[in-house]
C-alpha atoms as a PDB file:
ATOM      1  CA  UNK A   1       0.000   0.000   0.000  1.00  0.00           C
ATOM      2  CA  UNK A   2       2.726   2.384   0.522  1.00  0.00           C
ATOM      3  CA  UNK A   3       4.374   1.338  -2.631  1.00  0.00           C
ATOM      4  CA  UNK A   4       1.168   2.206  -4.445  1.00  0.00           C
ATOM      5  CA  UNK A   5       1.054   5.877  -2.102  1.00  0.00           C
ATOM      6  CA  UNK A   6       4.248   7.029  -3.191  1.00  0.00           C
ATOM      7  CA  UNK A   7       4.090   6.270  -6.756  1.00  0.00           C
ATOM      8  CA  UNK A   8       0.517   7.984  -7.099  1.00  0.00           C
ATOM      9  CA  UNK A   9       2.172  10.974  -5.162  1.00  0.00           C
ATOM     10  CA  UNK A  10       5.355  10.991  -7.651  1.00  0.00           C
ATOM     11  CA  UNK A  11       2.819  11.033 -10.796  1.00  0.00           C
ATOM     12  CA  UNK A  12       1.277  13.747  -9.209  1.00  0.00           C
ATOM     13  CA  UNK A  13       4.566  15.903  -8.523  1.00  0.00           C
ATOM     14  CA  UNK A  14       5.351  15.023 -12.638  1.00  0.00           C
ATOM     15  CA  UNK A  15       2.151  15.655 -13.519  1.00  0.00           C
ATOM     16  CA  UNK A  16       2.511  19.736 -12.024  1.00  0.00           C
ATOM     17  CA  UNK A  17       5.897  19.944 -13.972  1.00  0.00           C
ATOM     18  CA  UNK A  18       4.206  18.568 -17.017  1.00  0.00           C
ATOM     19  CA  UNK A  19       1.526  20.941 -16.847  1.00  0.00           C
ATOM     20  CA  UNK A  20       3.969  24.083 -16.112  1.00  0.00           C
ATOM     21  CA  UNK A  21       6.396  24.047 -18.490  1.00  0.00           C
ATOM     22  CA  UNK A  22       7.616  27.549 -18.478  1.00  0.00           C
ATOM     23  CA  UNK A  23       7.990  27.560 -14.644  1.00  0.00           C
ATOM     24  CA  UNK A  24      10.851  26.141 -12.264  1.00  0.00           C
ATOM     25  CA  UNK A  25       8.875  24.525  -9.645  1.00  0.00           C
ATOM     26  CA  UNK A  26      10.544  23.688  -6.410  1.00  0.00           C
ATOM     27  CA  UNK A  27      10.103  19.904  -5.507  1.00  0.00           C
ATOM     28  CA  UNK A  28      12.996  19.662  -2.849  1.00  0.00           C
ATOM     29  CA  UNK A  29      11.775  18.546   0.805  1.00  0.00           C
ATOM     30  CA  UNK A  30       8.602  17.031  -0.858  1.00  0.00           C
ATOM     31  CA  UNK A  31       7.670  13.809   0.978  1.00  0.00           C
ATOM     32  CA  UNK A  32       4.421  11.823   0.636  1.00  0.00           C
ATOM     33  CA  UNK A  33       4.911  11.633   4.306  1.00  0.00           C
ATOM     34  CA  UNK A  34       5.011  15.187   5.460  1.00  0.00           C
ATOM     35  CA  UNK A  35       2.159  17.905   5.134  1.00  0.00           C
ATOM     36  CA  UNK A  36       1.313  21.501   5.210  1.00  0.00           C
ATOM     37  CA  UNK A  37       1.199  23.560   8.686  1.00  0.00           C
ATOM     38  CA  UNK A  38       1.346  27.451   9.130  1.00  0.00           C
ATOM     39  CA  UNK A  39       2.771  27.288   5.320  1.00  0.00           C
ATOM     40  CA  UNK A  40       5.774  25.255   5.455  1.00  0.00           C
ATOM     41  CA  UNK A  41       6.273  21.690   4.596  1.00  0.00           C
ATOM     42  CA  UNK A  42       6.668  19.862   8.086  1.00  0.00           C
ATOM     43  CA  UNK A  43       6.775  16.261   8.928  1.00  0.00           C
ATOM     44  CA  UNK A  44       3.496  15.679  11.692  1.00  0.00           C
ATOM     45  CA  UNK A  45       4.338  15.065  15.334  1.00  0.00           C
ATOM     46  CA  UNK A  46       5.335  11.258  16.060  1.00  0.00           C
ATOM     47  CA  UNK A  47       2.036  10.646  18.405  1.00  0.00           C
ATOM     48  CA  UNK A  48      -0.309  12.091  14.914  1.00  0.00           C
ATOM     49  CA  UNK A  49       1.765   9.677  12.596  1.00  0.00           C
ATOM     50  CA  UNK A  50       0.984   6.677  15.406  1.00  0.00           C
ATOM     51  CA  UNK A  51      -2.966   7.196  15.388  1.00  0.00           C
ATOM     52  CA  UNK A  52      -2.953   6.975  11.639  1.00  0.00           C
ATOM     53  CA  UNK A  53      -0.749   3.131  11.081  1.00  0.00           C
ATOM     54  CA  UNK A  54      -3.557   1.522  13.824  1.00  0.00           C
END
């Protein structure tokens, strides 16, 4: 299942370079495992990550 996460999440990064060409879009730090908080790319607190694998 995580095999099947992080290639859906990799087609989608290619997929927003595909579709703008003309721009440089920054893709370092992205992580299927991390998210968005206060604007900035973050991995989630251990205890959040925990509640979501059981």
């Amino acid at each position: 299942m995580l095999e099947a996460a992080s290639s859906q999440f990799h087609n989608a990064v290619v997929q927003l370079i595909a579709l703008n060409p003309g721009m440089e879009l920054n893709t370092a730090g992205l992580d299927e495992e991390k998210e968005v908080r206060n604007g900035q790319v973050v991995t989630p607190p251990p205890e959040e990550n925990e509640e979501d694998e059981n």
